[in-house]
PDB file of N, CA and C in Angstrom:
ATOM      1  N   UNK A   1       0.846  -1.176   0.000  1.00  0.00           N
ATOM      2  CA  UNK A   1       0.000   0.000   0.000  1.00  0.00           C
ATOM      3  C   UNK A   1       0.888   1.236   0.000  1.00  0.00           C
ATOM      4  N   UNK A   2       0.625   2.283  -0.562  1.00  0.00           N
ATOM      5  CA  UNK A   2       1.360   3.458  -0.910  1.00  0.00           C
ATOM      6  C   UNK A   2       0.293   4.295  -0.084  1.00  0.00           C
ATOM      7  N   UNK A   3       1.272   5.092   0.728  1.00  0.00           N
ATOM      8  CA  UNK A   3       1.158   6.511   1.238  1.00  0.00           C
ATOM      9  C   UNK A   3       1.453   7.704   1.092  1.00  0.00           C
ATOM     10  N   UNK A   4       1.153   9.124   0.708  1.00  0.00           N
ATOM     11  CA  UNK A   4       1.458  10.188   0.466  1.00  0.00           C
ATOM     12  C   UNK A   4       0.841  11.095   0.940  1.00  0.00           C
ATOM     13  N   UNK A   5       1.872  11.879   1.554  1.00  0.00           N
ATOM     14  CA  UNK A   5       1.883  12.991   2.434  1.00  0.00           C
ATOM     15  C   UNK A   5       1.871  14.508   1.718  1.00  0.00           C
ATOM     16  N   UNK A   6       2.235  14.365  -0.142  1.00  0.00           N
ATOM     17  CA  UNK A   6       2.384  15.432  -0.338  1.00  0.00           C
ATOM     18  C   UNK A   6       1.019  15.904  -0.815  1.00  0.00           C
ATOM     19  N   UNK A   7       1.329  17.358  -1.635  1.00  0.00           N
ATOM     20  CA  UNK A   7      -0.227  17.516  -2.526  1.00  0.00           C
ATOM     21  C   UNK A   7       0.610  17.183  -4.007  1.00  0.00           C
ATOM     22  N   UNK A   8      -0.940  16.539  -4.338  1.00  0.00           N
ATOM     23  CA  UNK A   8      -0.954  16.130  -5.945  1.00  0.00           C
ATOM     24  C   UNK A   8      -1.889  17.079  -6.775  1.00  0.00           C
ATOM     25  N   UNK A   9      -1.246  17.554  -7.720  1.00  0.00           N
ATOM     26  CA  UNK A   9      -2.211  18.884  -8.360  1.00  0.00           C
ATOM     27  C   UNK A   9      -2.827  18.830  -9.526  1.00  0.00           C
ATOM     28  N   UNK A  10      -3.340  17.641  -9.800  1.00  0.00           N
ATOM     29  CA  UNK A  10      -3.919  16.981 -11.276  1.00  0.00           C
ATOM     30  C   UNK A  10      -5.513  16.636 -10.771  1.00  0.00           C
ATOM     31  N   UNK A  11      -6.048  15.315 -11.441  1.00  0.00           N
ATOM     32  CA  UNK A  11      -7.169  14.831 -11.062  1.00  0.00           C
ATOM     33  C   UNK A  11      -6.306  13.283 -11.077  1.00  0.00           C
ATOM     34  N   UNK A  12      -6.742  12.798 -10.507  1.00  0.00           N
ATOM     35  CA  UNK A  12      -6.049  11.004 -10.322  1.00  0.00           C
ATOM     36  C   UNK A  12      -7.189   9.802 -10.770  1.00  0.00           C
ATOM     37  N   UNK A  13      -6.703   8.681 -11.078  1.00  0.00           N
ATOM     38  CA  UNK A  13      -7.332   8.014 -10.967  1.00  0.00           C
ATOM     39  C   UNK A  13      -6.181   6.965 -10.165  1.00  0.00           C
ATOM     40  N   UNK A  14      -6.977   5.961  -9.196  1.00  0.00           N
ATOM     41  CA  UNK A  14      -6.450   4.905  -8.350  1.00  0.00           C
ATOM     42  C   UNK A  14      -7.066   3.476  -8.751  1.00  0.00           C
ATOM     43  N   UNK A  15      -5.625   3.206  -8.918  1.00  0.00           N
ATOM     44  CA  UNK A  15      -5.871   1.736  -9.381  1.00  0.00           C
ATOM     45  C   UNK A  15      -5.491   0.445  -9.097  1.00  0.00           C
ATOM     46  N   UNK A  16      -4.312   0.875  -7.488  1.00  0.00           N
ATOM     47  CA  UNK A  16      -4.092  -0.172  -6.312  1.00  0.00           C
ATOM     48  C   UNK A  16      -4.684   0.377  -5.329  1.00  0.00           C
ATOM     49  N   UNK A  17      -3.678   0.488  -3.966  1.00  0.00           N
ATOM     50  CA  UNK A  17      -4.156   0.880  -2.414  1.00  0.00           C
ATOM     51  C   UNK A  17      -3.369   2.228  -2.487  1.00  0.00           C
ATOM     52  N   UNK A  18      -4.169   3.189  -1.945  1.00  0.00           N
ATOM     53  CA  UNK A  18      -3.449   4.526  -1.547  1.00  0.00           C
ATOM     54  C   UNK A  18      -3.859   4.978  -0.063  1.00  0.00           C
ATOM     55  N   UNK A  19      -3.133   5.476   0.550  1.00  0.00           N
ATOM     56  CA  UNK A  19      -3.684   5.955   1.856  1.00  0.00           C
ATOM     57  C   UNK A  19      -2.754   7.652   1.552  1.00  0.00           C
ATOM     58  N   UNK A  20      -3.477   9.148   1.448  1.00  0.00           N
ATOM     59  CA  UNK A  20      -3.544   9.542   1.288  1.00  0.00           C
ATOM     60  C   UNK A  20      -3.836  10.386   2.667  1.00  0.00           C
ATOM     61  N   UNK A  21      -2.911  11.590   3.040  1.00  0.00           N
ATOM     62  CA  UNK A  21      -2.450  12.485   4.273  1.00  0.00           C
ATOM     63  C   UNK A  21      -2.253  13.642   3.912  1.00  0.00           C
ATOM     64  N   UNK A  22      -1.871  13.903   2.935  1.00  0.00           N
ATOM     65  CA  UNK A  22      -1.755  15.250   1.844  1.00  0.00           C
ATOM     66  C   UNK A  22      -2.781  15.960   1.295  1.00  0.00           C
ATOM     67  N   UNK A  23      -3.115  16.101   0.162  1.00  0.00           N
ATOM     68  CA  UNK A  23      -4.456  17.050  -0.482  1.00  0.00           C
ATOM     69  C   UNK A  23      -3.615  16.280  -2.219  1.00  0.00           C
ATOM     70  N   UNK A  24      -5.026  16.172  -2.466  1.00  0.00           N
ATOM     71  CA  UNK A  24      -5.058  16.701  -4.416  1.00  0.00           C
ATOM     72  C   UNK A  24      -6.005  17.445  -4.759  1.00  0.00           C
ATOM     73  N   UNK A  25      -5.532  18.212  -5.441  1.00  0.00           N
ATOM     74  CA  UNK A  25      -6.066  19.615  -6.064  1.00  0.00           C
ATOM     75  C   UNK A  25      -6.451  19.278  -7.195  1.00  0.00           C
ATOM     76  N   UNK A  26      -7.851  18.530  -7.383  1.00  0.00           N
ATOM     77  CA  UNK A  26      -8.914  18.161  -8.431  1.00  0.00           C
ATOM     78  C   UNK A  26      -9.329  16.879  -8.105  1.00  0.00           C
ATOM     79  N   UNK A  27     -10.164  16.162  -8.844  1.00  0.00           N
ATOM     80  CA  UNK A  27     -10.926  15.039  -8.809  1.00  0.00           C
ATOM     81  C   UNK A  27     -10.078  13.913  -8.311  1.00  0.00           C
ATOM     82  N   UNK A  28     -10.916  12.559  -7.741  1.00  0.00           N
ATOM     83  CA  UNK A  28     -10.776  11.300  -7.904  1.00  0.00           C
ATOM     84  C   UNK A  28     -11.280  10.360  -7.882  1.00  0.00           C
ATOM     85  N   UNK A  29     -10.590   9.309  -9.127  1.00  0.00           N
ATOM     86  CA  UNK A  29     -11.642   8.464  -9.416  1.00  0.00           C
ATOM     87  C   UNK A  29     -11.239   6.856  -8.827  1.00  0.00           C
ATOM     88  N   UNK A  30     -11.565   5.702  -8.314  1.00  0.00           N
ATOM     89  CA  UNK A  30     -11.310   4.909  -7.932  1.00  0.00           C
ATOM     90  C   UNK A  30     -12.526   3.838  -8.381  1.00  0.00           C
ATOM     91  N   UNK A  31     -11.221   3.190  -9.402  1.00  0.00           N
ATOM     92  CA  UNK A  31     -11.833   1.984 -10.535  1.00  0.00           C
ATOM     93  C   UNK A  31     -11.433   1.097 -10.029  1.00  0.00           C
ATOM     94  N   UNK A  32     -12.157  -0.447 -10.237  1.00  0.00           N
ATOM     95  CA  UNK A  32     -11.839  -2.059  -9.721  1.00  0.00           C
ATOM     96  C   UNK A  32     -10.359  -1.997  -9.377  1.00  0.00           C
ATOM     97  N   UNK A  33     -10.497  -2.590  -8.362  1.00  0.00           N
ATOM     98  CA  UNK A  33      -9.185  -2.561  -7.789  1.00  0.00           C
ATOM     99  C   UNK A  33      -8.452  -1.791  -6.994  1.00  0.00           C
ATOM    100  N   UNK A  34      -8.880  -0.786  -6.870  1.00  0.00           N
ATOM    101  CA  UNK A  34      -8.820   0.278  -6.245  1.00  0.00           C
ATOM    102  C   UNK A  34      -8.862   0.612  -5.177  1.00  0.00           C
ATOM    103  N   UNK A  35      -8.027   1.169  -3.796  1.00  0.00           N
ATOM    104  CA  UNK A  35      -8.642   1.390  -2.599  1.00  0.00           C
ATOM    105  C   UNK A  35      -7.846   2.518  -1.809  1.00  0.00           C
ATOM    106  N   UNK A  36      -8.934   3.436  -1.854  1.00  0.00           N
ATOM    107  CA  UNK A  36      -8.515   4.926  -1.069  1.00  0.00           C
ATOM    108  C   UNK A  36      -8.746   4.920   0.354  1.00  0.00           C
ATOM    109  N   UNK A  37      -7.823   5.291   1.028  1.00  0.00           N
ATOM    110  CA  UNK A  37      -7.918   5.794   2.263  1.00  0.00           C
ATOM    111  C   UNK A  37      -7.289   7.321   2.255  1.00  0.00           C
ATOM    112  N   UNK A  38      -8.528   8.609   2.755  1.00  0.00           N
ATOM    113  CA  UNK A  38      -8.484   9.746   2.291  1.00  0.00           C
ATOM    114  C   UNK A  38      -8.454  10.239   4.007  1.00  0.00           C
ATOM    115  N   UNK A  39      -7.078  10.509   4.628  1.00  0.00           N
ATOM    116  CA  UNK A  39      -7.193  11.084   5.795  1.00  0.00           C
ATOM    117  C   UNK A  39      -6.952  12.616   5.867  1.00  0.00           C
ATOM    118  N   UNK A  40      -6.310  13.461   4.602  1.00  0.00           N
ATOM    119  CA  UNK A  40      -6.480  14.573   3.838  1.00  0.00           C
ATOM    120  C   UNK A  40      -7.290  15.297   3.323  1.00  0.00           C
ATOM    121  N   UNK A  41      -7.106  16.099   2.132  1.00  0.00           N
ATOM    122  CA  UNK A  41      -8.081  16.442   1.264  1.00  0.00           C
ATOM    123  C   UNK A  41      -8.203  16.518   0.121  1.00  0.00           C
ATOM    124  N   UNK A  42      -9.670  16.062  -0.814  1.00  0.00           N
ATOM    125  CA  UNK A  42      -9.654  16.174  -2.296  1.00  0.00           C
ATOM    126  C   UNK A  42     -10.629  17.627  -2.206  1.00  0.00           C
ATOM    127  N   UNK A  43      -9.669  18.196  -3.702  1.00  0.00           N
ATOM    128  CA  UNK A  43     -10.658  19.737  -3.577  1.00  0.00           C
ATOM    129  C   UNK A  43     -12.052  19.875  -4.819  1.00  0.00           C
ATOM    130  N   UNK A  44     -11.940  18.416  -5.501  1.00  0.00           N
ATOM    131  CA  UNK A  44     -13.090  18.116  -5.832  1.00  0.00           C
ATOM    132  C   UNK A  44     -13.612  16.976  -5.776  1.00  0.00           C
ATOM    133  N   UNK A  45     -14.184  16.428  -7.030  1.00  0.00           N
ATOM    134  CA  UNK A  45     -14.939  15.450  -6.661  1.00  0.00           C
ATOM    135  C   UNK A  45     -14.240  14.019  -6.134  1.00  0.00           C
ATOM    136  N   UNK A  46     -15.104  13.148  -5.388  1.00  0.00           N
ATOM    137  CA  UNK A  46     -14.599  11.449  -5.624  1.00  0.00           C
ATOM    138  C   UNK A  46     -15.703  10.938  -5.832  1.00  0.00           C
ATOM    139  N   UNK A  47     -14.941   9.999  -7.032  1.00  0.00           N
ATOM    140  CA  UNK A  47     -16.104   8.922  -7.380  1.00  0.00           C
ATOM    141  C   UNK A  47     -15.709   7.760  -7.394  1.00  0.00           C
ATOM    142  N   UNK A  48     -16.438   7.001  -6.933  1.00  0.00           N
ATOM    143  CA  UNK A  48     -15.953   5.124  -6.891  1.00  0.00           C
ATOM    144  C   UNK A  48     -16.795   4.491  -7.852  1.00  0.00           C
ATOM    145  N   UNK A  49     -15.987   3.889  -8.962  1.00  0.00           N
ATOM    146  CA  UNK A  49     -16.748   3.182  -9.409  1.00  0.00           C
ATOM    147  C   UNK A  49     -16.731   1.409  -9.256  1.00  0.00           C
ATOM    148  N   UNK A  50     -17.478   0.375  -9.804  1.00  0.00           N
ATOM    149  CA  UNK A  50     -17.647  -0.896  -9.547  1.00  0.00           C
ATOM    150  C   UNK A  50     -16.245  -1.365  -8.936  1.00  0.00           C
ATOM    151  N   UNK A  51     -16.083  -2.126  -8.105  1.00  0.00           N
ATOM    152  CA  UNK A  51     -15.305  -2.805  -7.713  1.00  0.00           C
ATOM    153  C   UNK A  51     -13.650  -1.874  -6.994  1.00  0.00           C
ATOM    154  N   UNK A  52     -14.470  -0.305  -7.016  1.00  0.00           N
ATOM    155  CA  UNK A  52     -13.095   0.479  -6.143  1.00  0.00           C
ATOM    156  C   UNK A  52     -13.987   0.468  -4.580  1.00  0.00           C
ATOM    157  N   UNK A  53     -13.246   0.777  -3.517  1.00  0.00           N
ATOM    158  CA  UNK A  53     -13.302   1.229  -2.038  1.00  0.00           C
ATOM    159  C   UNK A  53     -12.451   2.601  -1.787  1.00  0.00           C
ATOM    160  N   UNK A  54     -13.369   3.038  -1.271  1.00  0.00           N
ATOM    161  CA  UNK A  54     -12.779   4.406  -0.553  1.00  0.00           C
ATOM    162  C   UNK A  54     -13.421   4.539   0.748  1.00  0.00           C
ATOM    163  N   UNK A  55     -12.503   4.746   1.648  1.00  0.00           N
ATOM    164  CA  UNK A  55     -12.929   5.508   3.115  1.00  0.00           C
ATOM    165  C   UNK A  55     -12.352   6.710   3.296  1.00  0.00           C
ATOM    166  N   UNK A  56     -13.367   7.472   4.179  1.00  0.00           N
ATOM    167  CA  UNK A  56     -13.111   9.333   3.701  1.00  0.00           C
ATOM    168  C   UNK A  56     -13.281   9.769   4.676  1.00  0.00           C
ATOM    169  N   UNK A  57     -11.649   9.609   5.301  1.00  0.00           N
ATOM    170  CA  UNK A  57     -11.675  10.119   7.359  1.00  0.00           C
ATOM    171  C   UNK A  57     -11.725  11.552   7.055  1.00  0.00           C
ATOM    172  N   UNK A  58     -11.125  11.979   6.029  1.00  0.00           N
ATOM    173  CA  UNK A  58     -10.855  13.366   6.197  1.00  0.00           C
ATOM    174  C   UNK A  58     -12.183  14.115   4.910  1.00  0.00           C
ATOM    175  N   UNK A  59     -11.637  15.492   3.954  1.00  0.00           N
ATOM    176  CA  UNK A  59     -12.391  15.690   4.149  1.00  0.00           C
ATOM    177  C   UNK A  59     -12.238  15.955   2.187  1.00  0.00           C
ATOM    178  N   UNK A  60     -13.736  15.892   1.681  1.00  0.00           N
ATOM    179  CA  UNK A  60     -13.863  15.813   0.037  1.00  0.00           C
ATOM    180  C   UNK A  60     -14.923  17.230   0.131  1.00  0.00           C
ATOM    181  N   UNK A  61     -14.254  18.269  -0.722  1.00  0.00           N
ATOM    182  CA  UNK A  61     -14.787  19.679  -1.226  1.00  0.00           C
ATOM    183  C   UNK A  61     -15.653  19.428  -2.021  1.00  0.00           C
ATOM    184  N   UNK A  62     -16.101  18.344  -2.903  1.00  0.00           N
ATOM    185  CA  UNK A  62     -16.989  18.660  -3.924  1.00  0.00           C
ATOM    186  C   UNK A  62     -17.964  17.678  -3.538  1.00  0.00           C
ATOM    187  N   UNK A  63     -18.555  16.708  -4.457  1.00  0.00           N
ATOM    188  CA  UNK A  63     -19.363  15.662  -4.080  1.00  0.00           C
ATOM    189  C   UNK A  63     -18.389  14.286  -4.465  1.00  0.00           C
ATOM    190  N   UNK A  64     -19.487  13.861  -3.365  1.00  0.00           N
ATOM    191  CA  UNK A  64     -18.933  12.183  -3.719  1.00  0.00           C
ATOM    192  C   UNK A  64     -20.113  11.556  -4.077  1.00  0.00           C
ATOM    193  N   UNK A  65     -19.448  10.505  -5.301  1.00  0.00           N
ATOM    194  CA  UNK A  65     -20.544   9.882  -5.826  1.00  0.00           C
ATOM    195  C   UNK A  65     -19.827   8.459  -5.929  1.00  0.00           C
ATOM    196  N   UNK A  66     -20.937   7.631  -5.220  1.00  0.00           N
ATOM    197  CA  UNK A  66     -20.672   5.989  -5.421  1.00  0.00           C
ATOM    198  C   UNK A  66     -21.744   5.814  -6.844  1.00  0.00           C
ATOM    199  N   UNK A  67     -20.580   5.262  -8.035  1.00  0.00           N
ATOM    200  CA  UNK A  67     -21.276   4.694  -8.835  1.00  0.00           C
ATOM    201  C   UNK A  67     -20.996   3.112  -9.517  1.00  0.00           C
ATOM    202  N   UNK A  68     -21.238   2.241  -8.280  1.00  0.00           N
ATOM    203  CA  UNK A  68     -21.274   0.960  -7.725  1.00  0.00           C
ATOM    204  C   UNK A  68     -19.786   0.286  -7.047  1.00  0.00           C
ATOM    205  N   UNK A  69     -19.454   0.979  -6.369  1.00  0.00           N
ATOM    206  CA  UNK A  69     -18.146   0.275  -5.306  1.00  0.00           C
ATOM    207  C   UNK A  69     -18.380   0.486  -4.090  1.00  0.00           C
ATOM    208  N   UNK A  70     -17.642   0.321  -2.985  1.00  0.00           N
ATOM    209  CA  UNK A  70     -17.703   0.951  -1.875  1.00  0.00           C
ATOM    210  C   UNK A  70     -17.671   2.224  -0.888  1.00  0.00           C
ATOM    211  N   UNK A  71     -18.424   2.916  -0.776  1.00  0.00           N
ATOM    212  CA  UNK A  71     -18.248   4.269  -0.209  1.00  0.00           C
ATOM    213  C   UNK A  71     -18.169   4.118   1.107  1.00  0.00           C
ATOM    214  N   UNK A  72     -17.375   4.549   1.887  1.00  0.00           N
ATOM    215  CA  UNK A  72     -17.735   4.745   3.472  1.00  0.00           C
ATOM    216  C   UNK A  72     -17.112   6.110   3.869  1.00  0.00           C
ATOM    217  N   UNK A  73     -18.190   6.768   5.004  1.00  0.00           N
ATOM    218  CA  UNK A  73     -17.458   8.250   4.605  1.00  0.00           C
ATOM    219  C   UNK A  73     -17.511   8.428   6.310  1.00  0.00           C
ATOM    220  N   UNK A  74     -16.567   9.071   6.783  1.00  0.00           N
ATOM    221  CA  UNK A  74     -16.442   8.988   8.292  1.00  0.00           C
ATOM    222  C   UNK A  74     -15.859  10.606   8.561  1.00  0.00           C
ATOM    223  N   UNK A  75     -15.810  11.176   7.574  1.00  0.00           N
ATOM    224  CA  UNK A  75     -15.659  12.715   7.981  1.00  0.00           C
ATOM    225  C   UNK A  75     -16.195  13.789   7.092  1.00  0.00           C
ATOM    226  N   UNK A  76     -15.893  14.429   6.107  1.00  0.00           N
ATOM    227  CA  UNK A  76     -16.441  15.607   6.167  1.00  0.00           C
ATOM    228  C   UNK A  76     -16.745  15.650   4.061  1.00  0.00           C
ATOM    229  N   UNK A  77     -18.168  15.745   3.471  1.00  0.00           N
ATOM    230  CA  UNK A  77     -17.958  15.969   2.143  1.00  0.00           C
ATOM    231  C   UNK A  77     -18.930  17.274   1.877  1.00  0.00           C
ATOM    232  N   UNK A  78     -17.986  18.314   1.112  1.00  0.00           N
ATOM    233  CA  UNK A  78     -18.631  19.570   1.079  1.00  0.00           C
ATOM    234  C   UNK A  78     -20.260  19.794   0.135  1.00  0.00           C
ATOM    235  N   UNK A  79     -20.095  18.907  -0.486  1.00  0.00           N
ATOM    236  CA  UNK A  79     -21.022  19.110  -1.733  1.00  0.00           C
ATOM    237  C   UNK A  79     -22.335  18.011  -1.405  1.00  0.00           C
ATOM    238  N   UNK A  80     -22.372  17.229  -2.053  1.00  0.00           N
ATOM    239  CA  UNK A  80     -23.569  16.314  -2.214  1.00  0.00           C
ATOM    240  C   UNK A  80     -22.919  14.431  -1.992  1.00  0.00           C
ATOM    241  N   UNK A  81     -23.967  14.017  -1.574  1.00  0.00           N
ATOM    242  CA  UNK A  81     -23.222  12.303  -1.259  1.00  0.00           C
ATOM    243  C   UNK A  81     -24.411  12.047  -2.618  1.00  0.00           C
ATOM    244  N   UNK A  82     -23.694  11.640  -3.262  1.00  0.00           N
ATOM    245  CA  UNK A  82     -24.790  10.831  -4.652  1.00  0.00           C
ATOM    246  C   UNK A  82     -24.809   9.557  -4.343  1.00  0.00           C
ATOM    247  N   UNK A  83     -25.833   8.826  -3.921  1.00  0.00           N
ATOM    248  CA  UNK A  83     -25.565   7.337  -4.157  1.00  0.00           C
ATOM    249  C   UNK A  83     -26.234   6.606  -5.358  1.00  0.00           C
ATOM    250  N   UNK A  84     -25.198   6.325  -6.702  1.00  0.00           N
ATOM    251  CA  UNK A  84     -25.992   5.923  -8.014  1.00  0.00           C
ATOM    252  C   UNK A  84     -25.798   4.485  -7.946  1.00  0.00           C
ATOM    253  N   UNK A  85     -25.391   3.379  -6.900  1.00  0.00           N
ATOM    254  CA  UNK A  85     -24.879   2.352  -7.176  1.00  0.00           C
ATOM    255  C   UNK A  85     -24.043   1.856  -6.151  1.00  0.00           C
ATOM    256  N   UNK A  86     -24.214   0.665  -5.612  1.00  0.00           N
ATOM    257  CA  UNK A  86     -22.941   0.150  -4.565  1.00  0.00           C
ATOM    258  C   UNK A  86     -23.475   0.531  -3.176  1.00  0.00           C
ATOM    259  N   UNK A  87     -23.062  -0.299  -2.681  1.00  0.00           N
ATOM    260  CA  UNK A  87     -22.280   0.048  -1.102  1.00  0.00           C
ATOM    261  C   UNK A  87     -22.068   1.179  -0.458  1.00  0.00           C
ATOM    262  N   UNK A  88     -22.979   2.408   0.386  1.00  0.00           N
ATOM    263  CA  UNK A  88     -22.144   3.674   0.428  1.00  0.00           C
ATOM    264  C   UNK A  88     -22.692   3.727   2.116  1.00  0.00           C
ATOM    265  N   UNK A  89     -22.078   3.661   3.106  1.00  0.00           N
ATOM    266  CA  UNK A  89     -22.096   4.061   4.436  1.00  0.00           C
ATOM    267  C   UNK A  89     -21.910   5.454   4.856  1.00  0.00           C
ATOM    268  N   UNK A  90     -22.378   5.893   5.828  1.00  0.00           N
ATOM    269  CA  UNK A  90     -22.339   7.239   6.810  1.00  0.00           C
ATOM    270  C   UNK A  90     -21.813   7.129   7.732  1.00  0.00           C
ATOM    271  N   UNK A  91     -21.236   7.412   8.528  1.00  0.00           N
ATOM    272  CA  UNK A  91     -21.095   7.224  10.270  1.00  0.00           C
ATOM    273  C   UNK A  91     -21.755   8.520  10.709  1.00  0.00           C
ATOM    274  N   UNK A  92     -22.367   7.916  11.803  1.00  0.00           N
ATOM    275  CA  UNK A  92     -23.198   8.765  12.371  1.00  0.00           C
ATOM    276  C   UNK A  92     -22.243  10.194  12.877  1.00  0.00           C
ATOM    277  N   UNK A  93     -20.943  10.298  13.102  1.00  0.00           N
ATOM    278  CA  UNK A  93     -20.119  11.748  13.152  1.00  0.00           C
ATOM    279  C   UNK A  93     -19.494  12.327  11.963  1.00  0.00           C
ATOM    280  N   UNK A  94     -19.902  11.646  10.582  1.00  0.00           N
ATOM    281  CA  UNK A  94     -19.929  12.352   9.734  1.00  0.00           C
ATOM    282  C   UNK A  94     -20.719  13.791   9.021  1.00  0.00           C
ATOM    283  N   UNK A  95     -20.096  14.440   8.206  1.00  0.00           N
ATOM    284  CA  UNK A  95     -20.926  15.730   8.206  1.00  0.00           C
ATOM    285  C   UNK A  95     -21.075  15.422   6.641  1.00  0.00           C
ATOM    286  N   UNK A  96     -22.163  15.801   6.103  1.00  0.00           N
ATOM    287  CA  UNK A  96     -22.771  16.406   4.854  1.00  0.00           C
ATOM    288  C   UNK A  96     -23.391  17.656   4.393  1.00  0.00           C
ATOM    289  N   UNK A  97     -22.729  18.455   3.357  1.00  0.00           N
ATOM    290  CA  UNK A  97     -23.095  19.307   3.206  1.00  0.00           C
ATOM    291  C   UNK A  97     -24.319  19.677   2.758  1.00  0.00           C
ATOM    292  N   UNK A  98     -24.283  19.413   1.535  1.00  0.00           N
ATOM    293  CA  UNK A  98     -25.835  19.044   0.902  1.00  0.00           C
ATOM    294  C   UNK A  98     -26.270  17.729   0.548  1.00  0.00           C
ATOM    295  N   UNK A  99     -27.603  17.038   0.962  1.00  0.00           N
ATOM    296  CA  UNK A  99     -28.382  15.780   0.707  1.00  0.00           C
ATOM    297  C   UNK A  99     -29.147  16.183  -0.619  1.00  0.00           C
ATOM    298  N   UNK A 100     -28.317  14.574  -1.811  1.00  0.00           N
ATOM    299  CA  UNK A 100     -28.862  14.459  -3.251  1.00  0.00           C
ATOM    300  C   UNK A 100     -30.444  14.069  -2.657  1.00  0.00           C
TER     301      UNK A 100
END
């Protein structure tokens, strides 16, 4: 599993294990195979699609949209939680900004 502490200033897509402490400055996408651990920040969107996992201690600026993988979100998403598909959890000390 790969960890990074820095900021990444593109949009990403993930396509092993990342555990993520830093910030990226634009989107991310997490396709089969895939598995985010977001204790940082994305300054836009995340989306999971079929067969990616993401857990989201920290905190996503735009929306997150599960469109069929695993979502679990345990801290903070600025925009909208879309659920189009998959698996997508809350924890009850999570915050949402706006409800799709």
């Amino acid at each position: 599993m790969n960890t990074e502490y820095g900021k990444i200033e593109r949009d990403i897509e993930i396509t092993s294990e990342l555990i993520l402490h830093g910030m990226i400055d634009g989107s991310v996408v997490v396709i089969s195979g895939g598995v985010f651990d977001l204790h940082g920040m994305v300054t836009k969107n995340l989306i999971v699609e079929s067969g990616g996992i993401a857990n989201v201690f920290g905190t996503v600026s735009g929306d997150a949209i599960n469109s069929g993988g695993e979502l679990n979100i345990y801290g903070t998403i600025g925009g909208q939680l879309i659920k189009e598909s998959g698996f997508t959890q809350v924890d009850a000390n999570a915050m949402i900004a706006l409800n799709s």
